[in-house]
PDB file of N, CA and C in Angstrom:
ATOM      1  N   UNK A   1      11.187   3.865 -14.832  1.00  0.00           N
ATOM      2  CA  UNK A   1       9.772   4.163 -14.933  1.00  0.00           C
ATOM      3  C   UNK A   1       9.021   3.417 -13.834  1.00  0.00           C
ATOM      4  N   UNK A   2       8.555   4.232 -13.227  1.00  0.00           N
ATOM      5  CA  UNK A   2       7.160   3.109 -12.470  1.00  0.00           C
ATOM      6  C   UNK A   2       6.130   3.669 -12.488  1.00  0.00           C
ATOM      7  N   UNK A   3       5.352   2.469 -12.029  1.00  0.00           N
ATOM      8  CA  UNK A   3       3.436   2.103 -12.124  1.00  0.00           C
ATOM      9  C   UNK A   3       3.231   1.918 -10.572  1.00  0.00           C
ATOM     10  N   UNK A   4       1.985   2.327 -10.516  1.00  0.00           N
ATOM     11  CA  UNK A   4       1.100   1.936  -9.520  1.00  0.00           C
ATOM     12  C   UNK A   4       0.143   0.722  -9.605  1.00  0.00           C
ATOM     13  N   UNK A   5       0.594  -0.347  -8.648  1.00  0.00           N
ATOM     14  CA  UNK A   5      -0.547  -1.274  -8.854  1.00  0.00           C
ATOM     15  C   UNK A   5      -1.846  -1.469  -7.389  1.00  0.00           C
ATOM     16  N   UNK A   6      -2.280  -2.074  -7.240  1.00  0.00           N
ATOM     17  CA  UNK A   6      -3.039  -2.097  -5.912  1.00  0.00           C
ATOM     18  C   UNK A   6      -3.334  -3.695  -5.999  1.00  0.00           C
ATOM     19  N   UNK A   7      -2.549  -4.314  -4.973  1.00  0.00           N
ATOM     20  CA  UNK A   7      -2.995  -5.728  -4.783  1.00  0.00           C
ATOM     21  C   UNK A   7      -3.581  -6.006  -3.262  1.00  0.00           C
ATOM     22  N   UNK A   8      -3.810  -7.083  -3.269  1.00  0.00           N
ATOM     23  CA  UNK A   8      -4.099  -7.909  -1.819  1.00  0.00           C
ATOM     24  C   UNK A   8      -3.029  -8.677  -1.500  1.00  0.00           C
ATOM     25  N   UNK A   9      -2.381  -8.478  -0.345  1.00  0.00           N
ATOM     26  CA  UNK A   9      -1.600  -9.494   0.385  1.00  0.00           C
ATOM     27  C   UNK A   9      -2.631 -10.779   0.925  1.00  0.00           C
ATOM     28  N   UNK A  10      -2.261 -12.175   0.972  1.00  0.00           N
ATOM     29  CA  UNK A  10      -2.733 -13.447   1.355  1.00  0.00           C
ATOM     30  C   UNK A  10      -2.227 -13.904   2.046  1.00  0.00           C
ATOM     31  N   UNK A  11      -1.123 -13.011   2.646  1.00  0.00           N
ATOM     32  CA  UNK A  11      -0.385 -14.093   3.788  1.00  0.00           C
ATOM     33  C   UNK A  11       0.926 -15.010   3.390  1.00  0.00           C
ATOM     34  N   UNK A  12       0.581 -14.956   1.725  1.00  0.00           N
ATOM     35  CA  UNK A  12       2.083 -15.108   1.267  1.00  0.00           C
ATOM     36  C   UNK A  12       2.439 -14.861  -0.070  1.00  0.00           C
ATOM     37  N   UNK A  13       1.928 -13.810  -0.812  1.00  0.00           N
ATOM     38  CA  UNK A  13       2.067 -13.474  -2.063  1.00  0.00           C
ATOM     39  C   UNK A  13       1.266 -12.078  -2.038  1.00  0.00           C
ATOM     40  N   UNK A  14       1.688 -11.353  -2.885  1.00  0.00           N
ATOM     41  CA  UNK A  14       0.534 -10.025  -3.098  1.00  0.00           C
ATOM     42  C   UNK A  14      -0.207 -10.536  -4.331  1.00  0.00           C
ATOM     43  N   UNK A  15      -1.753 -10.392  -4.528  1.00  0.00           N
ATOM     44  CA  UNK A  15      -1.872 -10.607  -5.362  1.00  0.00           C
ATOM     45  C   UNK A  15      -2.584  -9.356  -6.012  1.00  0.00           C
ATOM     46  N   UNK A  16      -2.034  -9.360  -7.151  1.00  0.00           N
ATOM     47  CA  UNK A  16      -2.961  -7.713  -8.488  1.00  0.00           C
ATOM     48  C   UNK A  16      -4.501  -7.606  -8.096  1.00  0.00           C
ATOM     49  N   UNK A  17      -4.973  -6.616  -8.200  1.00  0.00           N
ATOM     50  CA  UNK A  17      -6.414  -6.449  -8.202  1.00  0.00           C
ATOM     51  C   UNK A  17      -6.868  -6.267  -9.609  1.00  0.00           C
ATOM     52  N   UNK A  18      -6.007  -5.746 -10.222  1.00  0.00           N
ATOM     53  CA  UNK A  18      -6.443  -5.881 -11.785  1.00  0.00           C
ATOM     54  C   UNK A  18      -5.205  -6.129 -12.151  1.00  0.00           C
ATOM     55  N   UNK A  19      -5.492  -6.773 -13.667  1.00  0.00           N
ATOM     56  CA  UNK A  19      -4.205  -7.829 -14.687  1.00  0.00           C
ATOM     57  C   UNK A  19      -3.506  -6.451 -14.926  1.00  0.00           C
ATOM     58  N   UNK A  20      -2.160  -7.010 -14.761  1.00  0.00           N
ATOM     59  CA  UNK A  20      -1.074  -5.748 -14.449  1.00  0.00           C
ATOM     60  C   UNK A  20      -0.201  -6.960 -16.005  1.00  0.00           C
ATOM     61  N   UNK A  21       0.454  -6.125 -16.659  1.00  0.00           N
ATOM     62  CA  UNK A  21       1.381  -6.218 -18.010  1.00  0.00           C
ATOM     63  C   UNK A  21       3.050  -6.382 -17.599  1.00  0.00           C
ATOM     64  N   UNK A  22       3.227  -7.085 -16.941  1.00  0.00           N
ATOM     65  CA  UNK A  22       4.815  -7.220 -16.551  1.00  0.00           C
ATOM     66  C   UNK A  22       5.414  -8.306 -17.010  1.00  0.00           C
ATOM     67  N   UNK A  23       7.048  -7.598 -17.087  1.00  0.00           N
ATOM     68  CA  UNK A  23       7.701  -9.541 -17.498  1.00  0.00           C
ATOM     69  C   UNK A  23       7.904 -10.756 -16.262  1.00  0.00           C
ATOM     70  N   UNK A  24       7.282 -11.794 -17.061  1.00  0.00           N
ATOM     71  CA  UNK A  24       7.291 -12.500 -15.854  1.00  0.00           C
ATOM     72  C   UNK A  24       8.807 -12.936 -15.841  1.00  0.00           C
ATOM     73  N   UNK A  25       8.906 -13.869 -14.836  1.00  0.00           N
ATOM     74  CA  UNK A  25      10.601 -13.931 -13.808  1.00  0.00           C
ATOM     75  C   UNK A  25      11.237 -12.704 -13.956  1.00  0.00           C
ATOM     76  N   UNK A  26      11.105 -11.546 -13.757  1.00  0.00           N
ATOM     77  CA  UNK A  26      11.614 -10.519 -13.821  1.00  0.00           C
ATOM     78  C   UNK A  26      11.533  -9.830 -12.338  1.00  0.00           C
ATOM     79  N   UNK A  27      12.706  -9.405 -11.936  1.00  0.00           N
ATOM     80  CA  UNK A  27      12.521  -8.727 -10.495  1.00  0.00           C
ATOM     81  C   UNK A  27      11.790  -7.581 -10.723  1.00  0.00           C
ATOM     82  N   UNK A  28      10.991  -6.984  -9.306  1.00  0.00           N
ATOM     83  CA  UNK A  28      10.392  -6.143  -9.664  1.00  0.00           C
ATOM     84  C   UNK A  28      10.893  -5.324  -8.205  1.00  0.00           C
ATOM     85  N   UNK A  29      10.812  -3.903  -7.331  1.00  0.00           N
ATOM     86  CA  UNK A  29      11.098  -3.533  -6.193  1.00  0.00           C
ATOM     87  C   UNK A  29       9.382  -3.263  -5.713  1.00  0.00           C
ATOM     88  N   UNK A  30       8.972  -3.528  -5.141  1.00  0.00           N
ATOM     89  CA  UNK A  30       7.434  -3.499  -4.076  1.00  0.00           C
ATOM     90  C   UNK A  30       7.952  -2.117  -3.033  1.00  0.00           C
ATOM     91  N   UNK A  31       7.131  -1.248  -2.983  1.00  0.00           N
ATOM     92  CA  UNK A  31       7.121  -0.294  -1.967  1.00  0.00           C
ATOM     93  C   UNK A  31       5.500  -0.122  -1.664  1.00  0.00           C
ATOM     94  N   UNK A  32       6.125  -0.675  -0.377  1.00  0.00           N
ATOM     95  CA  UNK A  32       4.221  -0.800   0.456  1.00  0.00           C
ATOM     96  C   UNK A  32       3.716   0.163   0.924  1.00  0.00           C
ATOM     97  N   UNK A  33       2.340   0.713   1.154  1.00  0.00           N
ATOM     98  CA  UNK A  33       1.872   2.395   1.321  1.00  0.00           C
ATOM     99  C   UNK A  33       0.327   0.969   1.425  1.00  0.00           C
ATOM    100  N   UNK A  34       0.246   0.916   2.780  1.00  0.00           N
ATOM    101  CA  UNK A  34      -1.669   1.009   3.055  1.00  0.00           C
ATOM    102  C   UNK A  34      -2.497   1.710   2.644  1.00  0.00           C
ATOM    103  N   UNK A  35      -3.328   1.170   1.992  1.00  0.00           N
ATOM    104  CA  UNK A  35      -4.632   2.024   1.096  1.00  0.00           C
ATOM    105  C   UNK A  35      -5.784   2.403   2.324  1.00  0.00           C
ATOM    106  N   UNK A  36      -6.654   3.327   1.589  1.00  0.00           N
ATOM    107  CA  UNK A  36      -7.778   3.616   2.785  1.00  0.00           C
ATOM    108  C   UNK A  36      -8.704   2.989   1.954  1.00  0.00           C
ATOM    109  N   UNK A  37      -9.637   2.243   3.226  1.00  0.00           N
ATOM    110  CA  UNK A  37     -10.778   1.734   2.775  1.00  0.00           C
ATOM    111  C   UNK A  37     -11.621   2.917   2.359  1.00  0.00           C
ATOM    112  N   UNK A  38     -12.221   3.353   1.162  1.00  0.00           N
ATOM    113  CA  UNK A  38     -12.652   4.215   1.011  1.00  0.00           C
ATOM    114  C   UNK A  38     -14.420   4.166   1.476  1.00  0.00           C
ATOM    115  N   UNK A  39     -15.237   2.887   1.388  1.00  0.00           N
ATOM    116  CA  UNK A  39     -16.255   2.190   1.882  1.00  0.00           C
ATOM    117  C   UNK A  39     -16.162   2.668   3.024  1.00  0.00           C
ATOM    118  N   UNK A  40     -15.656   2.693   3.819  1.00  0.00           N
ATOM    119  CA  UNK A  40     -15.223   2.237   5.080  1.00  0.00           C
ATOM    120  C   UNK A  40     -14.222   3.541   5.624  1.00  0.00           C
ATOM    121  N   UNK A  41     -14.177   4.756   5.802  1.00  0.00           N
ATOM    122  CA  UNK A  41     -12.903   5.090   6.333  1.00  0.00           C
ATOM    123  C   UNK A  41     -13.234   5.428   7.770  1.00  0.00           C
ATOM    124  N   UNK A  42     -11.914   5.573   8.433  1.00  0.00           N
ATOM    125  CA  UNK A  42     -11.881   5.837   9.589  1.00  0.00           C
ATOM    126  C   UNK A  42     -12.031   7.130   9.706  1.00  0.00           C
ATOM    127  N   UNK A  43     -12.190   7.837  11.641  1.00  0.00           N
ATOM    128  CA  UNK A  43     -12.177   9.315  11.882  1.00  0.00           C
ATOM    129  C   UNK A  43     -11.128   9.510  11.405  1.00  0.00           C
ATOM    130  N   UNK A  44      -9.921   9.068  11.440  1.00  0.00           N
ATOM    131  CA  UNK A  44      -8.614   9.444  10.779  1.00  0.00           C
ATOM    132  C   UNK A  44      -7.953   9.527   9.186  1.00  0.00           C
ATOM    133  N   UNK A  45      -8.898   8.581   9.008  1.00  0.00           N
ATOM    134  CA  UNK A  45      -8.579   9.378   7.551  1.00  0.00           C
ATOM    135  C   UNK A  45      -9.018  10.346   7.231  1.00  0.00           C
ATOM    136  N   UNK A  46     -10.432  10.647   7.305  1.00  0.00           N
ATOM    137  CA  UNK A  46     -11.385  11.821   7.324  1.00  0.00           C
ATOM    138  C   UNK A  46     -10.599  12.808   7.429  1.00  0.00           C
ATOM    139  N   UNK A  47     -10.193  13.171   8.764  1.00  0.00           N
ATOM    140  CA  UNK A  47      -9.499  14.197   9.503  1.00  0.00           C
ATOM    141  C   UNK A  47      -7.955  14.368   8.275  1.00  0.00           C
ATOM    142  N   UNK A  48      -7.455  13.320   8.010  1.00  0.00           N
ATOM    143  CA  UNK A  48      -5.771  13.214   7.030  1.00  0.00           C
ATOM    144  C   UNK A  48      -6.804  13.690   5.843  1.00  0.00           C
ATOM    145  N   UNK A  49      -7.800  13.471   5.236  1.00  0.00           N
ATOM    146  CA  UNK A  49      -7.728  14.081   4.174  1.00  0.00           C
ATOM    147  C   UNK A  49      -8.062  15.573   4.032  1.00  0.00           C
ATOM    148  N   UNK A  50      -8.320  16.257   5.287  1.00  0.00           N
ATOM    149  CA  UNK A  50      -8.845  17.660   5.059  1.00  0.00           C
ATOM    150  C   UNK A  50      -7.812  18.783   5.556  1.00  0.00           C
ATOM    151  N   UNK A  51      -6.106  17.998   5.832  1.00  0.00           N
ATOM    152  CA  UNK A  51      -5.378  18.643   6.481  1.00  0.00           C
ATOM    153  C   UNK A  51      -5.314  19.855   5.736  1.00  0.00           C
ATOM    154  N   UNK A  52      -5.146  20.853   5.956  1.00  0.00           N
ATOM    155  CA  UNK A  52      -4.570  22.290   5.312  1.00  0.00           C
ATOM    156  C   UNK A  52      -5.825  22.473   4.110  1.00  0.00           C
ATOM    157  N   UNK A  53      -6.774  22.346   4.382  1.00  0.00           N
ATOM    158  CA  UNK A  53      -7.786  22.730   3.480  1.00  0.00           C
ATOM    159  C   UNK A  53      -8.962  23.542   4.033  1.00  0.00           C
ATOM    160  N   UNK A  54      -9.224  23.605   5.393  1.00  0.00           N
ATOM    161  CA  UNK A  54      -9.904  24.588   5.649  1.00  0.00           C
ATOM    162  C   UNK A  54      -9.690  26.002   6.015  1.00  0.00           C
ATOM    163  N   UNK A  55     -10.094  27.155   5.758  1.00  0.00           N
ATOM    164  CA  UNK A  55      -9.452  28.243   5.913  1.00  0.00           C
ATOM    165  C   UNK A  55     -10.859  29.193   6.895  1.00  0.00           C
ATOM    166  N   UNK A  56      -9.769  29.847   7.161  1.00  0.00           N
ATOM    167  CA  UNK A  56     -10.593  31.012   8.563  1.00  0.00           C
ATOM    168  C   UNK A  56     -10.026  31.692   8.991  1.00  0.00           C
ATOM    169  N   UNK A  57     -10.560  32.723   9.631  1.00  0.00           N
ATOM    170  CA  UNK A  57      -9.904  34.119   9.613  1.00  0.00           C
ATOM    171  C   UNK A  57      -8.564  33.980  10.487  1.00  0.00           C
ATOM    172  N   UNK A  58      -8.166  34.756  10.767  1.00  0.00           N
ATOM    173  CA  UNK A  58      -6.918  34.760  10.819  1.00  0.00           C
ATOM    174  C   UNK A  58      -6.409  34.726  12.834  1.00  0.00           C
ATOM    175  N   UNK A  59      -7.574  35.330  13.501  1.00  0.00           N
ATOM    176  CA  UNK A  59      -7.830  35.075  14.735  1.00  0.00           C
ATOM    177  C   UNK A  59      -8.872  33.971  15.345  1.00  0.00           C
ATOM    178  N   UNK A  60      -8.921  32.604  14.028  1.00  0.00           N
ATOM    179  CA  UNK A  60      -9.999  31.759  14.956  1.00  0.00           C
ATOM    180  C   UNK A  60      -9.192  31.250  15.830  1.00  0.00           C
ATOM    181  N   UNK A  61      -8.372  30.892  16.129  1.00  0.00           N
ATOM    182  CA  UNK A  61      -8.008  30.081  17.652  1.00  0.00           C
ATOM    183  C   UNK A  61      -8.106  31.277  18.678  1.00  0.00           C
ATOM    184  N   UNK A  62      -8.102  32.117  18.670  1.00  0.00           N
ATOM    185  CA  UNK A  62      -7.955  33.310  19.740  1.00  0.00           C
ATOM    186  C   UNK A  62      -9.254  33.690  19.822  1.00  0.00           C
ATOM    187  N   UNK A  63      -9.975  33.750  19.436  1.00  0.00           N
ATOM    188  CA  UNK A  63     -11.529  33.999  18.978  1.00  0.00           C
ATOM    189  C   UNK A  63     -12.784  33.055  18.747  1.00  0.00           C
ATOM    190  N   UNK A  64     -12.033  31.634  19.224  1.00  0.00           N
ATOM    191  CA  UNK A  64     -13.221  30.419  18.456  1.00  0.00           C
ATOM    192  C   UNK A  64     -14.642  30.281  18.932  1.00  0.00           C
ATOM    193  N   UNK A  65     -14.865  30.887  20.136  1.00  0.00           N
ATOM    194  CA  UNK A  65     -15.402  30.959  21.074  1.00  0.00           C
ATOM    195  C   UNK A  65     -16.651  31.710  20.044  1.00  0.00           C
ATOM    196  N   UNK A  66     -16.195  33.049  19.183  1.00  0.00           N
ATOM    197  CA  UNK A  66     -17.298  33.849  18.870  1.00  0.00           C
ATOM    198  C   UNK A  66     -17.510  33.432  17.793  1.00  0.00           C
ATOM    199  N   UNK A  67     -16.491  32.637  16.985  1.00  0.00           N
ATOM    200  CA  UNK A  67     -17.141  32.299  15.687  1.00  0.00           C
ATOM    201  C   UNK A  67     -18.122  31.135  15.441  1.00  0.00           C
ATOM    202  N   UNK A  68     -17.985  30.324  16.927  1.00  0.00           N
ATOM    203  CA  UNK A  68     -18.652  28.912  16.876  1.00  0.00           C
ATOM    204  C   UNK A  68     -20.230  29.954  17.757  1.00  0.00           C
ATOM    205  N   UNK A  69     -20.075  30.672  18.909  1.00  0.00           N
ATOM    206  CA  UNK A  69     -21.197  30.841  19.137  1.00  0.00           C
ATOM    207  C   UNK A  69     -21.906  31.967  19.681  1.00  0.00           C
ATOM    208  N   UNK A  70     -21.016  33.034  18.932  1.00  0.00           N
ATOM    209  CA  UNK A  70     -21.328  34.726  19.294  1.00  0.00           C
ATOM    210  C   UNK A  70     -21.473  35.548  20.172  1.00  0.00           C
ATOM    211  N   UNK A  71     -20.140  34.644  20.461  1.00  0.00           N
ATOM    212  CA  UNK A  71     -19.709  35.598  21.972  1.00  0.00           C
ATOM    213  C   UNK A  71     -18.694  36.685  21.551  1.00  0.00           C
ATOM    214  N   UNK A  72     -18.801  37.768  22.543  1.00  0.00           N
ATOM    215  CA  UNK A  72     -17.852  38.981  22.279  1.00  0.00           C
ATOM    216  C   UNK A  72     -16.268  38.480  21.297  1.00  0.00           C
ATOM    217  N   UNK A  73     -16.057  39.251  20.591  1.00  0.00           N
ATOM    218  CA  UNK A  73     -14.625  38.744  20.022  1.00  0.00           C
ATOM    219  C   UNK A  73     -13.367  39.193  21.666  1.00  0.00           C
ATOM    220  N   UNK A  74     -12.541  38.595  21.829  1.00  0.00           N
ATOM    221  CA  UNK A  74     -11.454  39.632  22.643  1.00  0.00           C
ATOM    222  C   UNK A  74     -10.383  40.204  21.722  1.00  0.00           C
ATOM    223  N   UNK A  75     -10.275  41.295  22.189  1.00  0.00           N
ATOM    224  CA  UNK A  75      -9.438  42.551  21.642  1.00  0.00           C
ATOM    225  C   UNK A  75      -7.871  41.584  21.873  1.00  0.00           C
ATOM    226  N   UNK A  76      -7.071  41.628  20.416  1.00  0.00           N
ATOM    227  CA  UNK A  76      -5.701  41.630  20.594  1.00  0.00           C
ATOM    228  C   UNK A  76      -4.952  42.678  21.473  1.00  0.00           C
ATOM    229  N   UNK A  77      -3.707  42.680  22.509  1.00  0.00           N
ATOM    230  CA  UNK A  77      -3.213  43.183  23.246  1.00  0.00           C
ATOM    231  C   UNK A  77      -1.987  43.597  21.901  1.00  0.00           C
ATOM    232  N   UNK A  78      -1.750  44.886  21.735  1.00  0.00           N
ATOM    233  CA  UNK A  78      -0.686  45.352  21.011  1.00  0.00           C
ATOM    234  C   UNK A  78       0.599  45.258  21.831  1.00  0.00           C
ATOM    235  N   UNK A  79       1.305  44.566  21.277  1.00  0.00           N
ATOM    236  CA  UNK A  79       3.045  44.494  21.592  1.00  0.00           C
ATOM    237  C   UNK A  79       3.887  45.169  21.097  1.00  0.00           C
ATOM    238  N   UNK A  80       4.432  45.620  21.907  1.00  0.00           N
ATOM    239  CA  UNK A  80       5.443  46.522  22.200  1.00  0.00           C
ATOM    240  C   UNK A  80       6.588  46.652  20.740  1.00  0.00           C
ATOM    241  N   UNK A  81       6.654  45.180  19.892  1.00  0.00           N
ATOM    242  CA  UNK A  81       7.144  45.132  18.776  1.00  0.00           C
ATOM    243  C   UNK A  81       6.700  45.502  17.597  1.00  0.00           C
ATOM    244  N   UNK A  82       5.405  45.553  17.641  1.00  0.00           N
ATOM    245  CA  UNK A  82       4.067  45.650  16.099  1.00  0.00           C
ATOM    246  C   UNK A  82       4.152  46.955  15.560  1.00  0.00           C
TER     247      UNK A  82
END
């Protein structure tokens, strides 16, 4: 079974951010994952949290031009495979 806890490292101990229920002298395994300052985030988190969530038609990269500022669309070239 595992829990999620969220502590602060000090430079030589992690310490809980809230009272966590464990046995003490008991080993435990730590798997570290950096939190986002949520106060505080960077352009990059911003950007990591909106991956695969915006949607648009199906020719905006070929077309971005008209959807950002209404310029002619360009005509797809039909291939020889379609």
């Amino acid at each position: 079974m595992g829990i999620t806890i969220d502590a602060e490292y000090n430079g030589t101990a992690f310490i809980p951010i809230d009272s966590v229920s464990l046995k003490k002298n008991h080993k435990y395994r730590l798997i570290i994952e950096e939190t986002i300052d949520e106060k505080n985030p960077t352009a990059w988190d911003v950007l990591q949290n909106h991956i695969r969530s915006i949607d648009g038609p199906e020719d905006w990269s070929e077309n971005l031009d008209h959807y950002l500022y209404g310029s002619s669309k360009k005509h797809r070239r039909m291939e020889l495979n379609e």
